[in-house]
C-alpha atoms as a PDB file:
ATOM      1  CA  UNK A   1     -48.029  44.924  37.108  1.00  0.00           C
ATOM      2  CA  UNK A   2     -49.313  43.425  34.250  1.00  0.00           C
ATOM      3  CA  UNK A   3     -47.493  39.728  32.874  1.00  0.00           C
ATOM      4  CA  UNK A   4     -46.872  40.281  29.001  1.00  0.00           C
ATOM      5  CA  UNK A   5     -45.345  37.967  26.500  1.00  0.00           C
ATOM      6  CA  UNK A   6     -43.123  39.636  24.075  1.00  0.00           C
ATOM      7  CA  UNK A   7     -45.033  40.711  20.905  1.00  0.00           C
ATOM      8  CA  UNK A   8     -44.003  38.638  17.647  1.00  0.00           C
ATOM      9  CA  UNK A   9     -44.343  40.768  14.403  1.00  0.00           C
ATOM     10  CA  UNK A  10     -45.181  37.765  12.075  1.00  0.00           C
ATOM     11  CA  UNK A  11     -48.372  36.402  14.701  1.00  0.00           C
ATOM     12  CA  UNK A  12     -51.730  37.219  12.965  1.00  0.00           C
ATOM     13  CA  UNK A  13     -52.888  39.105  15.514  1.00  0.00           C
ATOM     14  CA  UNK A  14     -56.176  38.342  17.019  1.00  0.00           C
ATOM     15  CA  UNK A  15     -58.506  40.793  15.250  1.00  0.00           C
ATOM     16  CA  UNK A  16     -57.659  39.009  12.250  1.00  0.00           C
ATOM     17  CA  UNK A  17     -58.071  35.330  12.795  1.00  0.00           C
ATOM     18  CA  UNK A  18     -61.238  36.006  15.046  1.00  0.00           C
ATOM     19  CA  UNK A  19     -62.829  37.117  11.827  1.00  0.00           C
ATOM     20  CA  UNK A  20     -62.620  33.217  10.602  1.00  0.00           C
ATOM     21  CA  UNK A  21     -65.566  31.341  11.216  1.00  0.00           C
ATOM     22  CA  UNK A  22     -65.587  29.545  14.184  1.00  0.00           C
ATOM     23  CA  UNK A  23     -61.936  30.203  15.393  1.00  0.00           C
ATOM     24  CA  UNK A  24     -60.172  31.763  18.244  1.00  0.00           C
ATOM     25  CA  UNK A  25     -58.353  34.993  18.450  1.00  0.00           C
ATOM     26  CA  UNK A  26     -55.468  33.259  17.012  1.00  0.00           C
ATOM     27  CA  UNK A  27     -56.227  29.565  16.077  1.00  0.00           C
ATOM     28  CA  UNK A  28     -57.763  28.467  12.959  1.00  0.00           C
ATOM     29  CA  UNK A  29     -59.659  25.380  14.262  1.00  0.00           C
ATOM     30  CA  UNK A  30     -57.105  22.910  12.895  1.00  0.00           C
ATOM     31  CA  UNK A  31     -58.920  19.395  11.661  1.00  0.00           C
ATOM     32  CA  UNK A  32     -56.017  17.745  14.477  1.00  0.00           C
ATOM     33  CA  UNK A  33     -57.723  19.759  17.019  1.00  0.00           C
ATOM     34  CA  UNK A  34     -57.674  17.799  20.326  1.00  0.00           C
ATOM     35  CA  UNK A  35     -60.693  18.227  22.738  1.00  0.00           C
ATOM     36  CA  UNK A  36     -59.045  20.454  25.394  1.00  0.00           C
ATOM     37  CA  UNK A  37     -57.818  22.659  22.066  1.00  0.00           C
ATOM     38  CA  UNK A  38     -61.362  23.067  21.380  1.00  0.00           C
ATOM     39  CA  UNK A  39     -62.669  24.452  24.553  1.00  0.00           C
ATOM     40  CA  UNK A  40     -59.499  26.615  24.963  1.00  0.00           C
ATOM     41  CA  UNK A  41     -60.436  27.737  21.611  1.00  0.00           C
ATOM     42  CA  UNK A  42     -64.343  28.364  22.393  1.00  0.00           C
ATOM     43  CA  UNK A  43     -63.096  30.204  25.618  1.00  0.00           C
ATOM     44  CA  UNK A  44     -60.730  32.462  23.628  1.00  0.00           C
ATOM     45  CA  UNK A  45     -63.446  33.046  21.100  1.00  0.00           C
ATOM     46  CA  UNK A  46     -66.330  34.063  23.743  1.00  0.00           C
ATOM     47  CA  UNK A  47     -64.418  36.512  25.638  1.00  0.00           C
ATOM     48  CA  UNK A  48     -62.742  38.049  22.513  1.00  0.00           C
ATOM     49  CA  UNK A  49     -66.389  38.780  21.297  1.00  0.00           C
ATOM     50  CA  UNK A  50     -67.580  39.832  24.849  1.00  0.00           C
ATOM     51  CA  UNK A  51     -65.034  41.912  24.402  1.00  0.00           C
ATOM     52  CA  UNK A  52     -66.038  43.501  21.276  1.00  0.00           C
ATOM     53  CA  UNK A  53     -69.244  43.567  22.012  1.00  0.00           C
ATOM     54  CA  UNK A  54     -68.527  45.199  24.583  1.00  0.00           C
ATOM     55  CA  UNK A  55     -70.385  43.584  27.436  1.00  0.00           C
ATOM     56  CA  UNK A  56     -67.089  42.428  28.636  1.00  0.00           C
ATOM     57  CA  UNK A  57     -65.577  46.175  29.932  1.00  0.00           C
ATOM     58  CA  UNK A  58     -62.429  47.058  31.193  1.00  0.00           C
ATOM     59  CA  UNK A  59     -61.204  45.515  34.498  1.00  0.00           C
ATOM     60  CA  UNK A  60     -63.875  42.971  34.919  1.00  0.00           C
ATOM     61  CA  UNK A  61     -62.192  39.946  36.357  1.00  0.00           C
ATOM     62  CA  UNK A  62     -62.272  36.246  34.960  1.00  0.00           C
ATOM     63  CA  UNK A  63     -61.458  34.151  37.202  1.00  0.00           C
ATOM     64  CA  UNK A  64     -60.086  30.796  36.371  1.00  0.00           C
ATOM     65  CA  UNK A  65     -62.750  28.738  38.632  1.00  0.00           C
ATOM     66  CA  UNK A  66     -65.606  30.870  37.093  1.00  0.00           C
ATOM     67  CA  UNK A  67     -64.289  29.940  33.613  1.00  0.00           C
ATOM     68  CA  UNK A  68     -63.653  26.182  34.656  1.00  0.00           C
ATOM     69  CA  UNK A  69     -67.382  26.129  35.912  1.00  0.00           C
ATOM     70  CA  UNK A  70     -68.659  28.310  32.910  1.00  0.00           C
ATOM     71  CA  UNK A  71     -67.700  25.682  29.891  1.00  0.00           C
ATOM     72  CA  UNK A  72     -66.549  22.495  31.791  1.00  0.00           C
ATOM     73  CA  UNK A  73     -62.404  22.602  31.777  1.00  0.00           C
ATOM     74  CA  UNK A  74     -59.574  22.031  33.720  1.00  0.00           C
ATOM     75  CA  UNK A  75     -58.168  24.798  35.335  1.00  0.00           C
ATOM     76  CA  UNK A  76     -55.161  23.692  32.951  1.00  0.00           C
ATOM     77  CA  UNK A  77     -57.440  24.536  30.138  1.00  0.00           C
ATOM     78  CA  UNK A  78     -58.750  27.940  31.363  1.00  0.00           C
ATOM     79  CA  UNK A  79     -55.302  28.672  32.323  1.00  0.00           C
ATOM     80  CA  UNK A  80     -53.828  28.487  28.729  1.00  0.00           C
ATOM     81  CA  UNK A  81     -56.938  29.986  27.023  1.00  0.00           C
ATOM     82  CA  UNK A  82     -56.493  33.222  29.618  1.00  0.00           C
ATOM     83  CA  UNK A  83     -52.452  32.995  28.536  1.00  0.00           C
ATOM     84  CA  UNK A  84     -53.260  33.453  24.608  1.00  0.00           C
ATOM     85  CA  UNK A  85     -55.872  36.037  25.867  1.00  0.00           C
ATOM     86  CA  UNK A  86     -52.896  37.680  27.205  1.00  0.00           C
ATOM     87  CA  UNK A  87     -50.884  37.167  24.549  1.00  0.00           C
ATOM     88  CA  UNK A  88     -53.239  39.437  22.228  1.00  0.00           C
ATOM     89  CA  UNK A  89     -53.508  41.544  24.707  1.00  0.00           C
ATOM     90  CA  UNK A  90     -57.288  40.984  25.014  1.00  0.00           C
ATOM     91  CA  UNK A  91     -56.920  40.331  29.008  1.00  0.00           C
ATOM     92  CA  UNK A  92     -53.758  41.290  31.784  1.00  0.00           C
ATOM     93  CA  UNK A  93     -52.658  38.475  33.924  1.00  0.00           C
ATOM     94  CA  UNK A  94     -51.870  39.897  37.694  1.00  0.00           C
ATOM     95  CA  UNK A  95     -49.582  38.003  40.234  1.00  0.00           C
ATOM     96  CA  UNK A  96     -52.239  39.452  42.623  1.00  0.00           C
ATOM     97  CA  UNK A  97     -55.575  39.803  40.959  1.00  0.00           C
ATOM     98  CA  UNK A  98     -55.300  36.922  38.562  1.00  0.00           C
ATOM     99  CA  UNK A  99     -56.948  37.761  34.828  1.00  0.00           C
ATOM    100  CA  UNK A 100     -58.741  40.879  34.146  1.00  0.00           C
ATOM    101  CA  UNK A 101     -59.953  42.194  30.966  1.00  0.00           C
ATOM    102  CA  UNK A 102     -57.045  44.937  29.670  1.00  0.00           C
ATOM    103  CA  UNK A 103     -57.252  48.256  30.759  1.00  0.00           C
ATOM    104  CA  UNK A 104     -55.280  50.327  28.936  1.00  0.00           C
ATOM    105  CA  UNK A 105     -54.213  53.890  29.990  1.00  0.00           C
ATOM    106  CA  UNK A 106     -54.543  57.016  28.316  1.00  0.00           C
ATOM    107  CA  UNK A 107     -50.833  56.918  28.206  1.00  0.00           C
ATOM    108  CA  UNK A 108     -50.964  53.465  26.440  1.00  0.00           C
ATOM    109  CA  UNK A 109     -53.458  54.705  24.088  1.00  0.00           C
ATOM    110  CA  UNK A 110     -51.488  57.412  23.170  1.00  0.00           C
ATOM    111  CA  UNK A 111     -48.461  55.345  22.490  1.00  0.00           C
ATOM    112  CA  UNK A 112     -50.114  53.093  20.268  1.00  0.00           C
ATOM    113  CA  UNK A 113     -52.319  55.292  17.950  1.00  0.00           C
ATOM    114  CA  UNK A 114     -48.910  56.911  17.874  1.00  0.00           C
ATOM    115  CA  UNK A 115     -46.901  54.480  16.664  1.00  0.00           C
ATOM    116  CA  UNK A 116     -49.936  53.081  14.312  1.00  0.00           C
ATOM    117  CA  UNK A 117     -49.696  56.219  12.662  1.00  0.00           C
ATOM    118  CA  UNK A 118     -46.021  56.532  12.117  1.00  0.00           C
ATOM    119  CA  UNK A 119     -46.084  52.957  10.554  1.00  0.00           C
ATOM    120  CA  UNK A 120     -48.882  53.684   8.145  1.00  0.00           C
ATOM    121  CA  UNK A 121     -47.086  57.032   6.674  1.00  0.00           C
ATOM    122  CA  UNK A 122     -43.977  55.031   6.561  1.00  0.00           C
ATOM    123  CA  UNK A 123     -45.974  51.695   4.517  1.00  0.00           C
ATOM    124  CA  UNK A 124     -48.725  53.735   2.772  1.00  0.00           C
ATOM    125  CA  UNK A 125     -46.071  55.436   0.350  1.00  0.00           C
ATOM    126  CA  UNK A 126     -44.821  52.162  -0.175  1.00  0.00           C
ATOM    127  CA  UNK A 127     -47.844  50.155  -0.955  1.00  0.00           C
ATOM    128  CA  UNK A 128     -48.491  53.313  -3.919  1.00  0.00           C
ATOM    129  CA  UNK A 129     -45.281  52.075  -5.128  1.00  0.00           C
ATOM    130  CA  UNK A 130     -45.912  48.142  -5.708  1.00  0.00           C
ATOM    131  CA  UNK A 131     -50.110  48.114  -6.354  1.00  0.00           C
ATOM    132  CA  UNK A 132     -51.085  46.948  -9.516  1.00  0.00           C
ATOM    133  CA  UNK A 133     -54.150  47.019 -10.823  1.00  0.00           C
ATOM    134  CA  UNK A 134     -55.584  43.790  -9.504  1.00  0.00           C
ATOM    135  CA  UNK A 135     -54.521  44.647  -6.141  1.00  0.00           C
ATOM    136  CA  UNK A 136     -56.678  47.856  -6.528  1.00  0.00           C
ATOM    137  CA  UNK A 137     -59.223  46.230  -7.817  1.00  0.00           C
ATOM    138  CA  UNK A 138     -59.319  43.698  -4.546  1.00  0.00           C
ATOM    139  CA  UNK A 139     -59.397  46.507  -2.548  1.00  0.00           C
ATOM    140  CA  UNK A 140     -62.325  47.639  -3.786  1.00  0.00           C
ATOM    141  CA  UNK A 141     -64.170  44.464  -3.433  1.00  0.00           C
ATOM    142  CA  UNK A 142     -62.853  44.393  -0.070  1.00  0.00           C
ATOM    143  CA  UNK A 143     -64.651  47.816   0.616  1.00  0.00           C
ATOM    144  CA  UNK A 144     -67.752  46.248  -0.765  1.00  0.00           C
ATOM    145  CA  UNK A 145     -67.924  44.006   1.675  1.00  0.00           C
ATOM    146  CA  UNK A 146     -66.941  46.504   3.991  1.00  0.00           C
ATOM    147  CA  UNK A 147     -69.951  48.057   3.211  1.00  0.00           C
ATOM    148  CA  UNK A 148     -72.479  45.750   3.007  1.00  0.00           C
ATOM    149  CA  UNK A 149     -71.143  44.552   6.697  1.00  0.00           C
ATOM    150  CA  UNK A 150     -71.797  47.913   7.824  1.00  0.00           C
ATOM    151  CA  UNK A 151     -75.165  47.714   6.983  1.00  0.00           C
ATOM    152  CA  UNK A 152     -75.833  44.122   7.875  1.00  0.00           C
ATOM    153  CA  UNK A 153     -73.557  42.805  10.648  1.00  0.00           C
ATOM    154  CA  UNK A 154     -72.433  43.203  14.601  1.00  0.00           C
ATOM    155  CA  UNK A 155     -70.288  45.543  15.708  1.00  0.00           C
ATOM    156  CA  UNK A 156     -67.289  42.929  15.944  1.00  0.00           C
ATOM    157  CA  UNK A 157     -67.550  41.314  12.486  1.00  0.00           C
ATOM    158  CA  UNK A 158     -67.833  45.221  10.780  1.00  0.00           C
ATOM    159  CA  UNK A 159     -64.993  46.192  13.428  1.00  0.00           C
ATOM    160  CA  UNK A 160     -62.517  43.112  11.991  1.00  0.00           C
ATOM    161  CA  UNK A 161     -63.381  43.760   8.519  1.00  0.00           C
ATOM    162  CA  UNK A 162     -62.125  48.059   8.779  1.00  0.00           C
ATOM    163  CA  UNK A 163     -59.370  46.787  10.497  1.00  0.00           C
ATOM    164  CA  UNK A 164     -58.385  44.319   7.774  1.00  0.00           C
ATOM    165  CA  UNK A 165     -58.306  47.053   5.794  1.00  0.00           C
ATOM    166  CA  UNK A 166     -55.531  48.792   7.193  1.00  0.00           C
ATOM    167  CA  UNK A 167     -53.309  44.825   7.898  1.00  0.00           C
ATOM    168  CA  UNK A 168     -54.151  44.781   3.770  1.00  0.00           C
ATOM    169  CA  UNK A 169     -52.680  47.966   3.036  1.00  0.00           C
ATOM    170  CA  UNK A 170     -49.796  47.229   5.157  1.00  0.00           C
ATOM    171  CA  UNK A 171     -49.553  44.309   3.073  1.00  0.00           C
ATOM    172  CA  UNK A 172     -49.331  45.844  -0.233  1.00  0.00           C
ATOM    173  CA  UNK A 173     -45.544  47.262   0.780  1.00  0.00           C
ATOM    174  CA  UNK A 174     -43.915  44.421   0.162  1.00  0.00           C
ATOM    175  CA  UNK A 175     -42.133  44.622   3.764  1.00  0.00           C
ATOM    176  CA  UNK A 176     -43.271  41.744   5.795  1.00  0.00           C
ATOM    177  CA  UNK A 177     -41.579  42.959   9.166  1.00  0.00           C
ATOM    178  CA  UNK A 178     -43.427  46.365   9.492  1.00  0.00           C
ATOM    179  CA  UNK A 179     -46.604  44.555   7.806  1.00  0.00           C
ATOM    180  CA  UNK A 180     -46.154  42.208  11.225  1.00  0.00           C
ATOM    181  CA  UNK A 181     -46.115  45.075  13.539  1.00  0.00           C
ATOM    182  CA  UNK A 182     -48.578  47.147  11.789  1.00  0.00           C
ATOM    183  CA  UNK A 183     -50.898  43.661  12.129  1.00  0.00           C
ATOM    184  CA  UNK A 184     -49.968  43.740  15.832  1.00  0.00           C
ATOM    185  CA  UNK A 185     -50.680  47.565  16.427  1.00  0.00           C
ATOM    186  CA  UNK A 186     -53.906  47.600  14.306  1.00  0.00           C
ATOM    187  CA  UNK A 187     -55.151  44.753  16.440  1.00  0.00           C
ATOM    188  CA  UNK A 188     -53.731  46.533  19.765  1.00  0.00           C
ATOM    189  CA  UNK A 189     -56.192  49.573  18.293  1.00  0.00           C
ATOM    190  CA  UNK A 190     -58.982  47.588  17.455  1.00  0.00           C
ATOM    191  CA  UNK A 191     -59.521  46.112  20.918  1.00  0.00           C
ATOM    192  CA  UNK A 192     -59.101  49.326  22.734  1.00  0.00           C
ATOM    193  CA  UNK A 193     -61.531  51.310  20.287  1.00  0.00           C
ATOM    194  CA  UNK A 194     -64.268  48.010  21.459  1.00  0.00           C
ATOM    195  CA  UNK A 195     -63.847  48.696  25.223  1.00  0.00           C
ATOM    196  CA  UNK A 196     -63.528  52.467  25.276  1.00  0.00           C
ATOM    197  CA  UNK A 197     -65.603  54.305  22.266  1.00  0.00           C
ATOM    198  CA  UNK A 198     -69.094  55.019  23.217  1.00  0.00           C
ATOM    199  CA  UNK A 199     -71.305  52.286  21.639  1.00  0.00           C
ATOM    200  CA  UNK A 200     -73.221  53.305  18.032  1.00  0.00           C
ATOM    201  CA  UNK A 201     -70.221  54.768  16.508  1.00  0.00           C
ATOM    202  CA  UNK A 202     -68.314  53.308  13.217  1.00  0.00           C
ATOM    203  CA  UNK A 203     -64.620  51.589  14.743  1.00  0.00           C
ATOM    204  CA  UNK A 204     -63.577  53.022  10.835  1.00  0.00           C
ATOM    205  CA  UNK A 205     -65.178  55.664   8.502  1.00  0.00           C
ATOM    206  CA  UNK A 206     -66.049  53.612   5.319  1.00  0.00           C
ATOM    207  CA  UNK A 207     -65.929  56.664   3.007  1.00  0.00           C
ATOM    208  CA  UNK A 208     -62.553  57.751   4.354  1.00  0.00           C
ATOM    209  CA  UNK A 209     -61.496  53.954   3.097  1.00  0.00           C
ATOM    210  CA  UNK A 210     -62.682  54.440  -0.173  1.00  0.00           C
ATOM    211  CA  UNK A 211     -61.182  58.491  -0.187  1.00  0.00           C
ATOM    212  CA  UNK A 212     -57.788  57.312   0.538  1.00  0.00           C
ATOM    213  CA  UNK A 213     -57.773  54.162  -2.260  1.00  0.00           C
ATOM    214  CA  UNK A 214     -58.687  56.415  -4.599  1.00  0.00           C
ATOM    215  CA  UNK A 215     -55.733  59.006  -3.440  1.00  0.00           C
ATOM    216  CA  UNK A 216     -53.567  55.889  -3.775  1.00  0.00           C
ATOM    217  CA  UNK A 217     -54.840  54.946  -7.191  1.00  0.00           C
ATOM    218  CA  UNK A 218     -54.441  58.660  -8.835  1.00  0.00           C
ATOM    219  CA  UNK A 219     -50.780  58.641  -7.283  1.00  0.00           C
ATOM    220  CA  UNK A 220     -51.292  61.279  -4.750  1.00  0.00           C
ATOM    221  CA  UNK A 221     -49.386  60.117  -1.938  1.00  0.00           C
ATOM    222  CA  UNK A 222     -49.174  63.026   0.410  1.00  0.00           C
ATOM    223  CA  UNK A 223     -52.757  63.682  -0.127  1.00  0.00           C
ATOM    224  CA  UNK A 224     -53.676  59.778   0.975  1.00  0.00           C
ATOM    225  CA  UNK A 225     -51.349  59.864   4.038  1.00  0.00           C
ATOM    226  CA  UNK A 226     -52.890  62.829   5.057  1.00  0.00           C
ATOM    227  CA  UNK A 227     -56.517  61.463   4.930  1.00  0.00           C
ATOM    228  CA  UNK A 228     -55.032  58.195   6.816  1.00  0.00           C
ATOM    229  CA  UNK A 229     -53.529  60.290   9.404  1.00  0.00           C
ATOM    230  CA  UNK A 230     -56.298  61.920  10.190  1.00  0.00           C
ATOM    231  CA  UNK A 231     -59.134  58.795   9.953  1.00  0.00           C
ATOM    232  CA  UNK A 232     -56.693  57.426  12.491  1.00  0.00           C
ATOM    233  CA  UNK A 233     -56.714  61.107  15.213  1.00  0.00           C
ATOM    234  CA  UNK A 234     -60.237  60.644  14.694  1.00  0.00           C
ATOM    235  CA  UNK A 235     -60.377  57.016  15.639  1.00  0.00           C
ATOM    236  CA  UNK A 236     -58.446  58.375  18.617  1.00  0.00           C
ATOM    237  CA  UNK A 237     -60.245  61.252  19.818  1.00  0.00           C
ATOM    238  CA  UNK A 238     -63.193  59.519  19.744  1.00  0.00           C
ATOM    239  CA  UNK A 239     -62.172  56.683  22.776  1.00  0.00           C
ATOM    240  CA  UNK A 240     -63.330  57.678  25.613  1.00  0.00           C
ATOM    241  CA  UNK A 241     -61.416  56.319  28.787  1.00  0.00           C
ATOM    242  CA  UNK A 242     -64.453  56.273  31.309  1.00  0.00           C
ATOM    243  CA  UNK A 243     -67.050  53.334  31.006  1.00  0.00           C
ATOM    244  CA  UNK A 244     -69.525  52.615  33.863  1.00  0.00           C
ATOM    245  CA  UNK A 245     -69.495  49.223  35.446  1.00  0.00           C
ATOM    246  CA  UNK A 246     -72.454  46.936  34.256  1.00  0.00           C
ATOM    247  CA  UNK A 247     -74.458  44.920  36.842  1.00  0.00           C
ATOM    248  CA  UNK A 248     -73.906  41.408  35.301  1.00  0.00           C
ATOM    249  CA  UNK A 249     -72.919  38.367  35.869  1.00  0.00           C
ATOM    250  CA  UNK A 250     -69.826  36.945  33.974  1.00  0.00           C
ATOM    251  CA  UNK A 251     -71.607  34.586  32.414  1.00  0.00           C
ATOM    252  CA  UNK A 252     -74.361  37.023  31.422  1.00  0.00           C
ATOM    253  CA  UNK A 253     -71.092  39.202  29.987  1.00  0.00           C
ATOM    254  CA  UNK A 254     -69.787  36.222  28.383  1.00  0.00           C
ATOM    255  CA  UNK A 255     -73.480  35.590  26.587  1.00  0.00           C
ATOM    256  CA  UNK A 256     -74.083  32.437  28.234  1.00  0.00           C
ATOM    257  CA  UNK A 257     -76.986  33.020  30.506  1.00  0.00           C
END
């Protein structure tokens, strides 16, 4: 079985901070940084992206001596890089098999998407409730960009920036607890839409985005839960659980050969 740490509702979660230039999953490249923070920073950040990129695909192991050898670290180093990896649930640590990226189940899939979009009803109604104008108006400019990274960017930077969307929505509800789990759950999502859904399809609809702020903005609630409920079964349906087994190297997966 699988060694998880508990999930903490207030941790950005790693879709989130990996969207900050040059940072980890979940470290913002302090200016305190020590050396061995650095690399176990860089190590987080390369097999996040891998990850997203999907060259890194489910199962494919990472061992620590391959990572020691890969970027020049201590096993101690590789050791707590793979432990935030498994932290945000990017990788599963086995008693037996050591680190592998996740694999999640269909039943885990289920489960999540589930419970992502029972939160989102529940916050969506209450994000209607407190939005003012300016926060409107930010949303918009954060579809903008949206947009002009769907056009323009890699699959992981346009993945972080749809998912945003939903954390900032989440946001806008004033309730900081199930804003911390939706953060966790969108994340959870994120990562499992980068090593499942066929490659060349959209993690996020952008016109559903800008269909459900403008739901929001008129006041029609039930209307804008609806279209987010159904953006998200999309999302779903679209995963598919089987992915063949590329003939690389890890360091060819991890882009550095």
């Amino acid at each position: 079985m699988p060694t998880r740490r508990p999930a903490n509702p207030r941790a950005k979660p790693a879709v989130l901070n990996a969207a900050k230039p040059a940072a980890a999953p979940d470290a913002a490249g302090h200016a305190d940084a020590t050396p061995d923070s650095d690399m176990e920073r860089r190590i987080c950040e390369a097999v996040y992206e891998s990850v997203m990129s999907q060259r890194l695909t489910p199962g494919t192991k990472l061992p620590e001596a391959a990572i020691c050898e890969l970027f020049g670290v201590s096993r101690s180093v590789a050791r707590k890089a793979l432990q935030r990896l498994a932290h945000e649930h990017v990788v599963d640590l086995h008693h037996n098999r050591g680190a592998v990226v996740a694999e999640p189940t269909p039943e885990d899939t289920r489960q999540i998407f589930q419970a992502r979009r029972a939160l989102e009803a529940a916050l969506l109604p209450l994000a209607v409730a407190r939005a003012t104008k300016a926060d409107y108006a930010s949303l918009r400019k954060q579809l903008r960009d949206e947009h002009a990274l769907l056009h323009r960017a890699g699959q992981p930077a346009w993945a972080r920036q749809a998912s945003a969307f939903h954390v900032r929505l989440g946001e806008l509800s004033g309730n900081a607890i199930l804003h911390g789990y939706l953060a966790e759950l969108v994340s959870r999502c994120s990562l499992i839409v980068a090593l499942y859904e066929p490659p060349g399809n959209a993690a996020c609809e952008h016109g559903e985005h800008v269909l459900i702020v403008d739901l929001m903005e008129r006041g029609d609630v039930a209307e804008a839960v609806k279209i987010n409920d159904n953006h998200l079964a999309d999302l779903e349906r679209r995963i598919s659980l089987e992915r063949p087994q590329p003939a690389q190297t890890l360091a060819q997966m991890l882009g550095l050969a």
